[in-house]
PDB file of N, CA and C in Angstrom:
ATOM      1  N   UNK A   1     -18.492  -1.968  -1.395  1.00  0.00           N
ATOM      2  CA  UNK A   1     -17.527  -1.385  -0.486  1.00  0.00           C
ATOM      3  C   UNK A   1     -16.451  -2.416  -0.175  1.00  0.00           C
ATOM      4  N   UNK A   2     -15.225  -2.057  -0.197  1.00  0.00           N
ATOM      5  CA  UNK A   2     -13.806  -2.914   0.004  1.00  0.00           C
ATOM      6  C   UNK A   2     -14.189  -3.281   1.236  1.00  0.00           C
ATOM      7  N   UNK A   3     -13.144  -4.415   1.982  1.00  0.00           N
ATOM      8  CA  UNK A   3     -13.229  -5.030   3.016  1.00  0.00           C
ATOM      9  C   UNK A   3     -12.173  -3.577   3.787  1.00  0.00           C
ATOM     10  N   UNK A   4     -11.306  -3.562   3.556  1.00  0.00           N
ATOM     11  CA  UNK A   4     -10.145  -3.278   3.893  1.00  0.00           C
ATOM     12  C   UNK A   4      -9.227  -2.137   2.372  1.00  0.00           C
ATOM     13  N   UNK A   5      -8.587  -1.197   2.867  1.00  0.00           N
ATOM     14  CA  UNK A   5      -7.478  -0.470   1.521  1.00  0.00           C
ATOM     15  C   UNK A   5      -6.902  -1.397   0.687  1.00  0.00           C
ATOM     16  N   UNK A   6      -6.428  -0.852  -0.245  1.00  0.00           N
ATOM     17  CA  UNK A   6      -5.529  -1.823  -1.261  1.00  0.00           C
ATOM     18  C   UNK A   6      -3.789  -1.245  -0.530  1.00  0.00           C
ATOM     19  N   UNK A   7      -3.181  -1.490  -0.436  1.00  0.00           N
ATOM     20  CA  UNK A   7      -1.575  -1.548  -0.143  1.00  0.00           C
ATOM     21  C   UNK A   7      -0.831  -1.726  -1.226  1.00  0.00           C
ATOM     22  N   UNK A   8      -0.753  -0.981  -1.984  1.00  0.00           N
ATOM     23  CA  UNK A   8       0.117  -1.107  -2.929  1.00  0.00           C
ATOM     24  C   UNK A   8       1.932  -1.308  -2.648  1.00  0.00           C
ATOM     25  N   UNK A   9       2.195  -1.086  -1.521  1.00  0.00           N
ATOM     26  CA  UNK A   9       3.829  -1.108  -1.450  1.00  0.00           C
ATOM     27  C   UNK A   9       3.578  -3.456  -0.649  1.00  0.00           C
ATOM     28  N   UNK A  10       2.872  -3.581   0.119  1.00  0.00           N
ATOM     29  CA  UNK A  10       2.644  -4.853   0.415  1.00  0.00           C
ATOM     30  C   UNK A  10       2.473  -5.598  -0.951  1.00  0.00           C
ATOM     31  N   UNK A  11       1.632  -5.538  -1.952  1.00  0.00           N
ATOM     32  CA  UNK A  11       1.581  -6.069  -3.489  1.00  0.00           C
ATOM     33  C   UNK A  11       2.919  -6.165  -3.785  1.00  0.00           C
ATOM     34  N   UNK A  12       3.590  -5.054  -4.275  1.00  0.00           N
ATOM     35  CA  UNK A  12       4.851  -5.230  -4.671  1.00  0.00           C
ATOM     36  C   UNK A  12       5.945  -5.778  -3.601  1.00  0.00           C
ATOM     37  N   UNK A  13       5.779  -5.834  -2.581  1.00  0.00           N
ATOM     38  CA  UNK A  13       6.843  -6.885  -1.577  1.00  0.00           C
ATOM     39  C   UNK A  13       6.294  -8.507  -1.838  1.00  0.00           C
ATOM     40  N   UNK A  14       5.251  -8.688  -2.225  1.00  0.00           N
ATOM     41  CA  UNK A  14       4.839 -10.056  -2.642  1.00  0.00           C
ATOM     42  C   UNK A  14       5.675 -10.384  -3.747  1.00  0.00           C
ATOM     43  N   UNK A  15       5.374  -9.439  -4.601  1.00  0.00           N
ATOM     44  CA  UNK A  15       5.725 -10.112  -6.133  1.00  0.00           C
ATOM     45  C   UNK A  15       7.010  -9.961  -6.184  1.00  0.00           C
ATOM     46  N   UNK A  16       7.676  -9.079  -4.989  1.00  0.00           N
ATOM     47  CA  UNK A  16       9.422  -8.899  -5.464  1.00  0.00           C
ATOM     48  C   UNK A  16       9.748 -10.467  -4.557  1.00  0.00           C
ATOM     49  N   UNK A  17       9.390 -11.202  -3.937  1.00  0.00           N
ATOM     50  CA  UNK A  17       9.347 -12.087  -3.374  1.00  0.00           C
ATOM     51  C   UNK A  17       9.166 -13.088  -3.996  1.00  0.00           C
ATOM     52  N   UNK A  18       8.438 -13.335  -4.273  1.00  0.00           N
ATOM     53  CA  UNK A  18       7.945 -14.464  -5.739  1.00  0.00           C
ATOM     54  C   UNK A  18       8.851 -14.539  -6.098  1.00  0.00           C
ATOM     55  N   UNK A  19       9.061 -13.228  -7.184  1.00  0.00           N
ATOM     56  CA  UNK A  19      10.563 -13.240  -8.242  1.00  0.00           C
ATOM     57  C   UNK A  19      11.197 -14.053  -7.639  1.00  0.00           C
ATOM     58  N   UNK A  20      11.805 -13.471  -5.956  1.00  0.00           N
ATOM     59  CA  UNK A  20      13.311 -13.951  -5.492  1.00  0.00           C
ATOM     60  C   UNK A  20      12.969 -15.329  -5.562  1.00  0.00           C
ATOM     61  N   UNK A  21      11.963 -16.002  -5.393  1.00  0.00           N
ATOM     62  CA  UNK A  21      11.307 -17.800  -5.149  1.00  0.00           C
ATOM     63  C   UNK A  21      11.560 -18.597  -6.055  1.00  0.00           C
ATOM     64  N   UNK A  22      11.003 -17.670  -7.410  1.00  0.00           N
ATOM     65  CA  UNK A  22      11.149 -18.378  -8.577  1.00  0.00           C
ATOM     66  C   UNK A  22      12.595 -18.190  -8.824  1.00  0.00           C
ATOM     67  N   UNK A  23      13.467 -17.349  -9.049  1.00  0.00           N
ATOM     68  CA  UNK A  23      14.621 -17.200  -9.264  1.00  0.00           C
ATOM     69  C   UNK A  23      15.520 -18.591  -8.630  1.00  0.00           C
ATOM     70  N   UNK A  24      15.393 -18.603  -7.100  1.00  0.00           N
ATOM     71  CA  UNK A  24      15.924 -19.675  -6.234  1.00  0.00           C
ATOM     72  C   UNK A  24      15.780 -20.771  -6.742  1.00  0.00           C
ATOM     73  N   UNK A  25      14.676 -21.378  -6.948  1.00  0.00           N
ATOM     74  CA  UNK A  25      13.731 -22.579  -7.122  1.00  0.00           C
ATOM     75  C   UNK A  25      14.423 -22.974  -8.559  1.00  0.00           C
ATOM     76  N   UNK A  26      14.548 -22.361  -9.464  1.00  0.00           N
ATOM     77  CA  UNK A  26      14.988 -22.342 -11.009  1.00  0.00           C
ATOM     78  C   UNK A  26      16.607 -22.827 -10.635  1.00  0.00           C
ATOM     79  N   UNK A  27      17.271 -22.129 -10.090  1.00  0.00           N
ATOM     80  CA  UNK A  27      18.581 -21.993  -9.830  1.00  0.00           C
ATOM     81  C   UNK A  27      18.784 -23.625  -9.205  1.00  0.00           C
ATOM     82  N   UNK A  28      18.335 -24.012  -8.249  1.00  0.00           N
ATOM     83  CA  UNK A  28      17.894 -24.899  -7.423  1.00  0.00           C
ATOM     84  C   UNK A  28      18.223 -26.472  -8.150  1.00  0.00           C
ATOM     85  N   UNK A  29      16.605 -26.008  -8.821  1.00  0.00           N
ATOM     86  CA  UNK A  29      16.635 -27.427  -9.690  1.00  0.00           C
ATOM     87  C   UNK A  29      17.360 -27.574 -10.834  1.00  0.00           C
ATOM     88  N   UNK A  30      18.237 -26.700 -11.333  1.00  0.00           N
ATOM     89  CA  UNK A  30      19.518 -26.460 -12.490  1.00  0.00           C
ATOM     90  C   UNK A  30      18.489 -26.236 -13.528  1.00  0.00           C
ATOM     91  N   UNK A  31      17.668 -25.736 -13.852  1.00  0.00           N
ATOM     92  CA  UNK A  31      16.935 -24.904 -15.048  1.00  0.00           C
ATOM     93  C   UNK A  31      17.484 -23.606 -15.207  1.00  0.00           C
ATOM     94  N   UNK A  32      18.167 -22.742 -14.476  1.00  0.00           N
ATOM     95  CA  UNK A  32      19.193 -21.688 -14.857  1.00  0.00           C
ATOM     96  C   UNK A  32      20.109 -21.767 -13.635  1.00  0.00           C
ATOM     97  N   UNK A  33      20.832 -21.230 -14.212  1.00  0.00           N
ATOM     98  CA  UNK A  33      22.255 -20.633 -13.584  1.00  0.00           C
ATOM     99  C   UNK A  33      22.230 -19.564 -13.240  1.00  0.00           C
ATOM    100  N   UNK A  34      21.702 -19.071 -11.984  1.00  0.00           N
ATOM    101  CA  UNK A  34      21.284 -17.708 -11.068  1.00  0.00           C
ATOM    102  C   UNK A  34      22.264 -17.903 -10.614  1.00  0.00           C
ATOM    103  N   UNK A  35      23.761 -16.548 -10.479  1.00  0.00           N
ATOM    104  CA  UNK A  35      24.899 -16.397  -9.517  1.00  0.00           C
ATOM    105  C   UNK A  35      23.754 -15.726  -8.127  1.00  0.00           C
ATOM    106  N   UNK A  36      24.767 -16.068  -6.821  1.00  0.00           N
ATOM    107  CA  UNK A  36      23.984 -16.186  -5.862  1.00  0.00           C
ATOM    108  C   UNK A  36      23.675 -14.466  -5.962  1.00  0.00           C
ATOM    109  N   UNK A  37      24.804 -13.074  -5.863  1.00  0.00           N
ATOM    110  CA  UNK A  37      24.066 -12.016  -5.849  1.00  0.00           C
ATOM    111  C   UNK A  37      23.297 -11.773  -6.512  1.00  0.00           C
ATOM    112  N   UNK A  38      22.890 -12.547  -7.483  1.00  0.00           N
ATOM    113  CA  UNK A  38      21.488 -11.813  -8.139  1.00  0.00           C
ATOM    114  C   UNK A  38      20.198 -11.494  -7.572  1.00  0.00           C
ATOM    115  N   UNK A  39      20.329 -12.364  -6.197  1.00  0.00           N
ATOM    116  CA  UNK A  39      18.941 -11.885  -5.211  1.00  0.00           C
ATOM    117  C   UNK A  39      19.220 -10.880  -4.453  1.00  0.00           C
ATOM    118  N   UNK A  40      20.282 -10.719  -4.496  1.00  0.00           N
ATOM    119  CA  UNK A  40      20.244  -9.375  -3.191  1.00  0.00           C
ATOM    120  C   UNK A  40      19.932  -7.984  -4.364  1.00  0.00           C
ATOM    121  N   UNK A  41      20.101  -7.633  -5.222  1.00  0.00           N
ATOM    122  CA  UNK A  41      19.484  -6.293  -5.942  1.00  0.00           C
ATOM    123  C   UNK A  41      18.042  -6.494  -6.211  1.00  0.00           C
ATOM    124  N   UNK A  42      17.883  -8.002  -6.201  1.00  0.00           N
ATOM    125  CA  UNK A  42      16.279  -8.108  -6.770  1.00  0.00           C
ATOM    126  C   UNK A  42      15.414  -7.873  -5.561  1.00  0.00           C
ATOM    127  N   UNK A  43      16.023  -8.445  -4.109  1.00  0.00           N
ATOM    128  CA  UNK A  43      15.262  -7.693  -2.865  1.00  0.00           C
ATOM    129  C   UNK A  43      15.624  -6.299  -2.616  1.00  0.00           C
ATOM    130  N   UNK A  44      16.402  -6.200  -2.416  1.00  0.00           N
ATOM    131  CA  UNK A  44      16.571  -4.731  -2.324  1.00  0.00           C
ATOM    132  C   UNK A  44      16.193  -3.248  -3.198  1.00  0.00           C
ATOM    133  N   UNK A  45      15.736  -4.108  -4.044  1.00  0.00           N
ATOM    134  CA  UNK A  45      15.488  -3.301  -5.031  1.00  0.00           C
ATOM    135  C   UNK A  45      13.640  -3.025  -4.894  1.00  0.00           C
ATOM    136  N   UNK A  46      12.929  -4.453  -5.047  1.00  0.00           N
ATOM    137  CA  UNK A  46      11.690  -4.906  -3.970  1.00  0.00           C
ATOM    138  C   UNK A  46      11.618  -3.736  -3.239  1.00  0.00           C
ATOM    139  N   UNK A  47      12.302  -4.155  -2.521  1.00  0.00           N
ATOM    140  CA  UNK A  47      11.941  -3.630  -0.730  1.00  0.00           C
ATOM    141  C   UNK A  47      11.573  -1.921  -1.102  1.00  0.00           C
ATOM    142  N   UNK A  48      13.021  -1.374  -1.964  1.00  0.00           N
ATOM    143  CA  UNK A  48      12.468   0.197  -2.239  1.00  0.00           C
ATOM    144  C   UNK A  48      11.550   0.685  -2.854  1.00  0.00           C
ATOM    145  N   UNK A  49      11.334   0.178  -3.965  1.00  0.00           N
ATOM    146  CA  UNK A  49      10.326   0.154  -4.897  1.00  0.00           C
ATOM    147  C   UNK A  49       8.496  -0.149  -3.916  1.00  0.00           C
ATOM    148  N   UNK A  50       8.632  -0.849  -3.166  1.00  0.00           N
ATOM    149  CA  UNK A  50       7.934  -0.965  -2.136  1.00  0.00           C
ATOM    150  C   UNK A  50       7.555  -0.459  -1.319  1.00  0.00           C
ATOM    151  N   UNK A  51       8.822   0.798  -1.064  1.00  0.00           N
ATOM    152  CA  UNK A  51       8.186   1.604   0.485  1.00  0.00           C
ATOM    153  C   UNK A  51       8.000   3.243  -0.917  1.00  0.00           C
ATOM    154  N   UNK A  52       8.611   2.914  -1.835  1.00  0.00           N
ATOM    155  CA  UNK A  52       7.771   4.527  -2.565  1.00  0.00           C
ATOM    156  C   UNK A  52       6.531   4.089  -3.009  1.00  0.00           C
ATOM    157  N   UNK A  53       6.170   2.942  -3.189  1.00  0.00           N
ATOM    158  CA  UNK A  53       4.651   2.427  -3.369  1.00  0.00           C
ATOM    159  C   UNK A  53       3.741   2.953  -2.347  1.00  0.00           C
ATOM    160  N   UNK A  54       4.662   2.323  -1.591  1.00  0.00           N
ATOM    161  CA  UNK A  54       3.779   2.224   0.134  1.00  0.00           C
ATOM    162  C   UNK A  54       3.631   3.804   0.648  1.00  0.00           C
ATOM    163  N   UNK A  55       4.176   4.725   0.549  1.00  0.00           N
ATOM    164  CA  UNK A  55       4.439   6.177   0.826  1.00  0.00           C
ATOM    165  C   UNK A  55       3.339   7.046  -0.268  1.00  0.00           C
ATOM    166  N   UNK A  56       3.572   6.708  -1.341  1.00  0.00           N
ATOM    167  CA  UNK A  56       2.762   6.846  -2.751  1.00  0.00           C
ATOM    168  C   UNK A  56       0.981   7.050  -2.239  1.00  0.00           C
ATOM    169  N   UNK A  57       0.835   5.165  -1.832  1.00  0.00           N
ATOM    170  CA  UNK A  57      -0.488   4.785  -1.258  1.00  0.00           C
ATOM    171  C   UNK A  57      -0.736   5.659   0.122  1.00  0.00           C
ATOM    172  N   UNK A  58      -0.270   5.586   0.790  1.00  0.00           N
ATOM    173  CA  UNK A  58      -0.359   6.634   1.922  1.00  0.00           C
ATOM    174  C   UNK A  58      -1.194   7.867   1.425  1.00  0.00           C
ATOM    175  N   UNK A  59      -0.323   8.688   0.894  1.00  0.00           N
ATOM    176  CA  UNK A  59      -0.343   9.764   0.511  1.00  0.00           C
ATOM    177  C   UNK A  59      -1.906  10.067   0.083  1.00  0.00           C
ATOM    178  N   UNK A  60      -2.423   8.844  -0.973  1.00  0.00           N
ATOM    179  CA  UNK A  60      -3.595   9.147  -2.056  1.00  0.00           C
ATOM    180  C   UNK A  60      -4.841   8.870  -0.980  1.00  0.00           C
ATOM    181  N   UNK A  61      -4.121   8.065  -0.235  1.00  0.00           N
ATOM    182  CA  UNK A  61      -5.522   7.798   0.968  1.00  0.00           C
ATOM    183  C   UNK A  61      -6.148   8.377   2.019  1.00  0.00           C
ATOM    184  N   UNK A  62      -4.601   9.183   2.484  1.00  0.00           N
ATOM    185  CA  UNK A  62      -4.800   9.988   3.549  1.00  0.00           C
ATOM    186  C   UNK A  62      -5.671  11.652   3.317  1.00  0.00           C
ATOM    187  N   UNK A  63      -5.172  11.799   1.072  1.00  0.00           N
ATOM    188  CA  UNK A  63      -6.076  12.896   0.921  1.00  0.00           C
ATOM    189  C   UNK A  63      -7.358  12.618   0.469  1.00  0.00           C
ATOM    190  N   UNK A  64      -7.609  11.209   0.330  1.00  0.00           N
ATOM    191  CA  UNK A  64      -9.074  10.902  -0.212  1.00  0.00           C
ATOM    192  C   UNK A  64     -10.201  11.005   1.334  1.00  0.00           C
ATOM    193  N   UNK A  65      -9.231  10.800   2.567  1.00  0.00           N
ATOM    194  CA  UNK A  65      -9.912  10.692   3.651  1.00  0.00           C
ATOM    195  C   UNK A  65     -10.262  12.257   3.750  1.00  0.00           C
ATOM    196  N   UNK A  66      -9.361  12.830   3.740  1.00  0.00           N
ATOM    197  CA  UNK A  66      -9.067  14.301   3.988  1.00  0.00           C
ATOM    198  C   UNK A  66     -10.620  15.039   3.449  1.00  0.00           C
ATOM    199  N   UNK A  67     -10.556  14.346   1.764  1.00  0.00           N
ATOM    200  CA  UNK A  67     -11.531  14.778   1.083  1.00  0.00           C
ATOM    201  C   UNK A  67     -13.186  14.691   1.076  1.00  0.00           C
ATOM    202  N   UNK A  68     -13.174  13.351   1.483  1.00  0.00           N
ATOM    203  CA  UNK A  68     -14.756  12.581   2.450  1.00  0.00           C
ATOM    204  C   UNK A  68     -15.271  13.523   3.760  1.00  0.00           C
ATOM    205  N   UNK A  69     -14.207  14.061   4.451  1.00  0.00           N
ATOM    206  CA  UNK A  69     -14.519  14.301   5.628  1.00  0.00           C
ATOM    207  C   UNK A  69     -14.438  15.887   5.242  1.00  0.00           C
ATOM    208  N   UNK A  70     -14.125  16.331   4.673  1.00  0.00           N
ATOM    209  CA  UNK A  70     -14.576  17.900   4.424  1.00  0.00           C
ATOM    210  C   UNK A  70     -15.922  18.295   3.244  1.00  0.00           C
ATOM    211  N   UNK A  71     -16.469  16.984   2.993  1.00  0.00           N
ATOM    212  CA  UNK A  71     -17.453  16.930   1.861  1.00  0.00           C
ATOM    213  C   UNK A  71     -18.952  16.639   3.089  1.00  0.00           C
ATOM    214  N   UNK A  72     -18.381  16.422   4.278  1.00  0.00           N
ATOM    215  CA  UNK A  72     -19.673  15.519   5.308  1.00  0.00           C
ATOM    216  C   UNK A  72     -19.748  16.907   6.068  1.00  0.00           C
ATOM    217  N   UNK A  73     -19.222  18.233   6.167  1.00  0.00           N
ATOM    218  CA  UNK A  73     -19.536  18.686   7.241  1.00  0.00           C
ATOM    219  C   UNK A  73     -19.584  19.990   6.635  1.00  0.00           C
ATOM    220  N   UNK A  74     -20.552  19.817   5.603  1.00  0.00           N
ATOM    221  CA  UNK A  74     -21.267  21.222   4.563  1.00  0.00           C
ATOM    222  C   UNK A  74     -22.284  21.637   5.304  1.00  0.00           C
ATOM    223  N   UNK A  75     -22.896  20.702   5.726  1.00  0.00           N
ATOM    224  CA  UNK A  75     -24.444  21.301   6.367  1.00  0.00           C
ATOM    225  C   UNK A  75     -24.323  22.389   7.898  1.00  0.00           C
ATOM    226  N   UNK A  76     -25.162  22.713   8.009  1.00  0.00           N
ATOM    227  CA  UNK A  76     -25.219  24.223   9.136  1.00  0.00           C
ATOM    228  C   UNK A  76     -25.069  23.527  10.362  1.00  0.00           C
ATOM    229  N   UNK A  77     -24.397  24.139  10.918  1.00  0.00           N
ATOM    230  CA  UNK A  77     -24.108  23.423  12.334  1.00  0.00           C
ATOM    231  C   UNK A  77     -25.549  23.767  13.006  1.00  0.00           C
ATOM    232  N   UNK A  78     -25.169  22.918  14.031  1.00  0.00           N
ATOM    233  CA  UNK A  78     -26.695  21.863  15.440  1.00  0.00           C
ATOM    234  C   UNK A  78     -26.546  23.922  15.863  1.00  0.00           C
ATOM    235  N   UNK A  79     -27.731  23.624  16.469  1.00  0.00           N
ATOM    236  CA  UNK A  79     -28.188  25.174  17.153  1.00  0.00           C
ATOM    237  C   UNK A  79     -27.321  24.704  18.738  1.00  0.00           C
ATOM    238  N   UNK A  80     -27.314  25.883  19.378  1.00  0.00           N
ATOM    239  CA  UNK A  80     -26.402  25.413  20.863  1.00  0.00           C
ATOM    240  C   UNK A  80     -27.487  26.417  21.632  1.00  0.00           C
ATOM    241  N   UNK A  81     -28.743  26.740  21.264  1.00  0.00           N
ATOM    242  CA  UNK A  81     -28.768  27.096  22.458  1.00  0.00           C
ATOM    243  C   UNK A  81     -29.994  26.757  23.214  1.00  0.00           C
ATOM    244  N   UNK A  82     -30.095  25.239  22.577  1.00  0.00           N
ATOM    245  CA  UNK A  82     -30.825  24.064  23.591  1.00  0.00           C
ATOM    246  C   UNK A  82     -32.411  23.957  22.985  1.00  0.00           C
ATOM    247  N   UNK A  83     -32.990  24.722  22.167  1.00  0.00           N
ATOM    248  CA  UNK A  83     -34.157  24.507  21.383  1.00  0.00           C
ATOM    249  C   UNK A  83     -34.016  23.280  20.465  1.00  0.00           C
ATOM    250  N   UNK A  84     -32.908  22.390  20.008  1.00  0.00           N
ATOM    251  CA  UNK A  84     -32.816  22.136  18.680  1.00  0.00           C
ATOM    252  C   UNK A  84     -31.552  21.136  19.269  1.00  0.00           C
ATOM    253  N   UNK A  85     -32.018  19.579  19.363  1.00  0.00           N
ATOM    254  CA  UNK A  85     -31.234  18.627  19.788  1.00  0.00           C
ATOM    255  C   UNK A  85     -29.623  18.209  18.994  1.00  0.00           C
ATOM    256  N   UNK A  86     -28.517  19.049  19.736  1.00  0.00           N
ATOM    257  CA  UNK A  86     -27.537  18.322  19.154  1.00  0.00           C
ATOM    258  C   UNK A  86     -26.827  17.162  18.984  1.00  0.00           C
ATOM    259  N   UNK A  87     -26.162  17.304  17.445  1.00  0.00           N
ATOM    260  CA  UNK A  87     -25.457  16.361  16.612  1.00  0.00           C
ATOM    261  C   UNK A  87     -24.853  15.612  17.344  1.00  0.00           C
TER     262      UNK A  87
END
Protein backbone atom coordinates (compact mmCIF):
# COMPACT_ATOMS: atom_id res chain seq x y z
CA UNK A 1 0.00 0.00 0.00
CA UNK A 2 1.37 3.64 -1.12
CA UNK A 3 2.26 6.03 1.61
CA UNK A 4 0.42 8.78 0.06
CA UNK A 5 -1.23 9.34 -4.13
CA UNK A 6 1.11 9.79 -6.90
CA UNK A 7 0.59 13.65 -8.24
CA UNK A 8 1.25 13.58 -11.46
CA UNK A 9 0.85 17.46 -12.30
CA UNK A 10 3.61 18.05 -9.00
CA UNK A 11 6.13 15.36 -11.07
CA UNK A 12 5.89 17.38 -14.02
CA UNK A 13 6.37 20.91 -12.14
CA UNK A 14 9.64 19.21 -10.86
CA UNK A 15 11.00 18.19 -14.03
CA UNK A 16 9.76 21.44 -15.89
CA UNK A 17 11.96 22.98 -13.19
CA UNK A 18 14.98 20.99 -13.50
CA UNK A 19 14.85 21.72 -17.25
CA UNK A 20 14.60 25.56 -16.36
CA UNK A 21 17.99 24.69 -13.76
CA UNK A 22 19.77 22.91 -16.15
CA UNK A 23 19.05 25.28 -18.94
CA UNK A 24 20.29 28.35 -16.47
CA UNK A 25 23.24 26.53 -15.04
CA UNK A 26 24.48 25.57 -18.82
CA UNK A 27 23.85 29.14 -19.94
CA UNK A 28 25.65 30.28 -16.75
CA UNK A 29 28.79 28.49 -17.02
CA UNK A 30 29.01 29.32 -21.06
CA UNK A 31 28.41 25.58 -22.17
CA UNK A 32 25.43 27.04 -24.28
CA UNK A 33 24.09 30.09 -25.28
CA UNK A 34 20.41 30.06 -23.75
CA UNK A 35 18.76 33.68 -24.91
CA UNK A 36 17.19 34.74 -21.65
CA UNK A 37 13.31 34.12 -23.04
CA UNK A 38 13.87 30.74 -23.50
CA UNK A 39 12.78 30.10 -19.83
CA UNK A 40 9.75 31.81 -19.78
CA UNK A 41 7.86 29.24 -22.51
CA UNK A 42 9.74 26.42 -20.85
CA UNK A 43 7.89 27.49 -17.40
CA UNK A 44 4.98 28.37 -18.64
CA UNK A 45 4.60 25.83 -20.63
CA UNK A 46 5.58 23.44 -17.25
CA UNK A 47 3.21 25.10 -15.28
CA UNK A 48 0.22 24.12 -17.98
CA UNK A 49 1.16 20.97 -18.88
CA UNK A 50 1.11 20.55 -15.09
CA UNK A 51 -2.23 21.67 -14.02
CA UNK A 52 -3.85 19.27 -17.12
CA UNK A 53 -1.71 16.58 -15.39
CA UNK A 54 -2.83 17.67 -12.13
CA UNK A 55 -6.74 17.91 -13.23
CA UNK A 56 -6.12 14.56 -15.33
CA UNK A 57 -4.86 12.93 -11.76
CA UNK A 58 -7.74 14.35 -9.95
CA UNK A 59 -10.13 13.12 -12.08
CA UNK A 60 -8.73 9.17 -12.13
CA UNK A 61 -8.65 9.32 -8.30
CA UNK A 62 -11.61 10.87 -7.39
CA UNK A 63 -13.40 7.97 -9.70
CA UNK A 64 -11.23 5.20 -8.33
CA UNK A 65 -12.48 6.50 -4.80
CA UNK A 66 -15.93 6.77 -6.17
CA UNK A 67 -15.40 3.13 -7.26
CA UNK A 68 -13.97 1.48 -3.75
CA UNK A 69 -16.72 3.01 -1.96
CA UNK A 70 -19.63 1.75 -4.04
CA UNK A 71 -17.89 -1.83 -4.18
CA UNK A 72 -17.92 -1.70 0.16
CA UNK A 73 -21.56 -1.13 0.56
CA UNK A 74 -23.01 -4.38 -1.43
CA UNK A 75 -23.85 -6.15 1.66
CA UNK A 76 -27.61 -5.89 3.28
CA UNK A 77 -27.99 -3.18 5.43
CA UNK A 78 -27.76 -3.51 9.75
CA UNK A 79 -31.52 -4.45 10.80
CA UNK A 80 -33.04 -1.09 12.65
CA UNK A 81 -35.27 -2.56 14.62
CA UNK A 82 -32.93 -3.20 17.59
CA UNK A 83 -32.66 -7.21 17.52
CA UNK A 84 -29.42 -7.06 15.46
CA UNK A 85 -26.50 -4.57 16.62
CA UNK A 86 -25.85 -1.73 14.24
CA UNK A 87 -23.03 -0.94 11.79
Amino acid sequence: MLRHDFLPGRAVLGLTFLTATVLYAADASGTWDTPWWTLLPVIFGGLFVSAVAGWIGYGIRRRRKARIASRENTDAPASTNGSHAIR
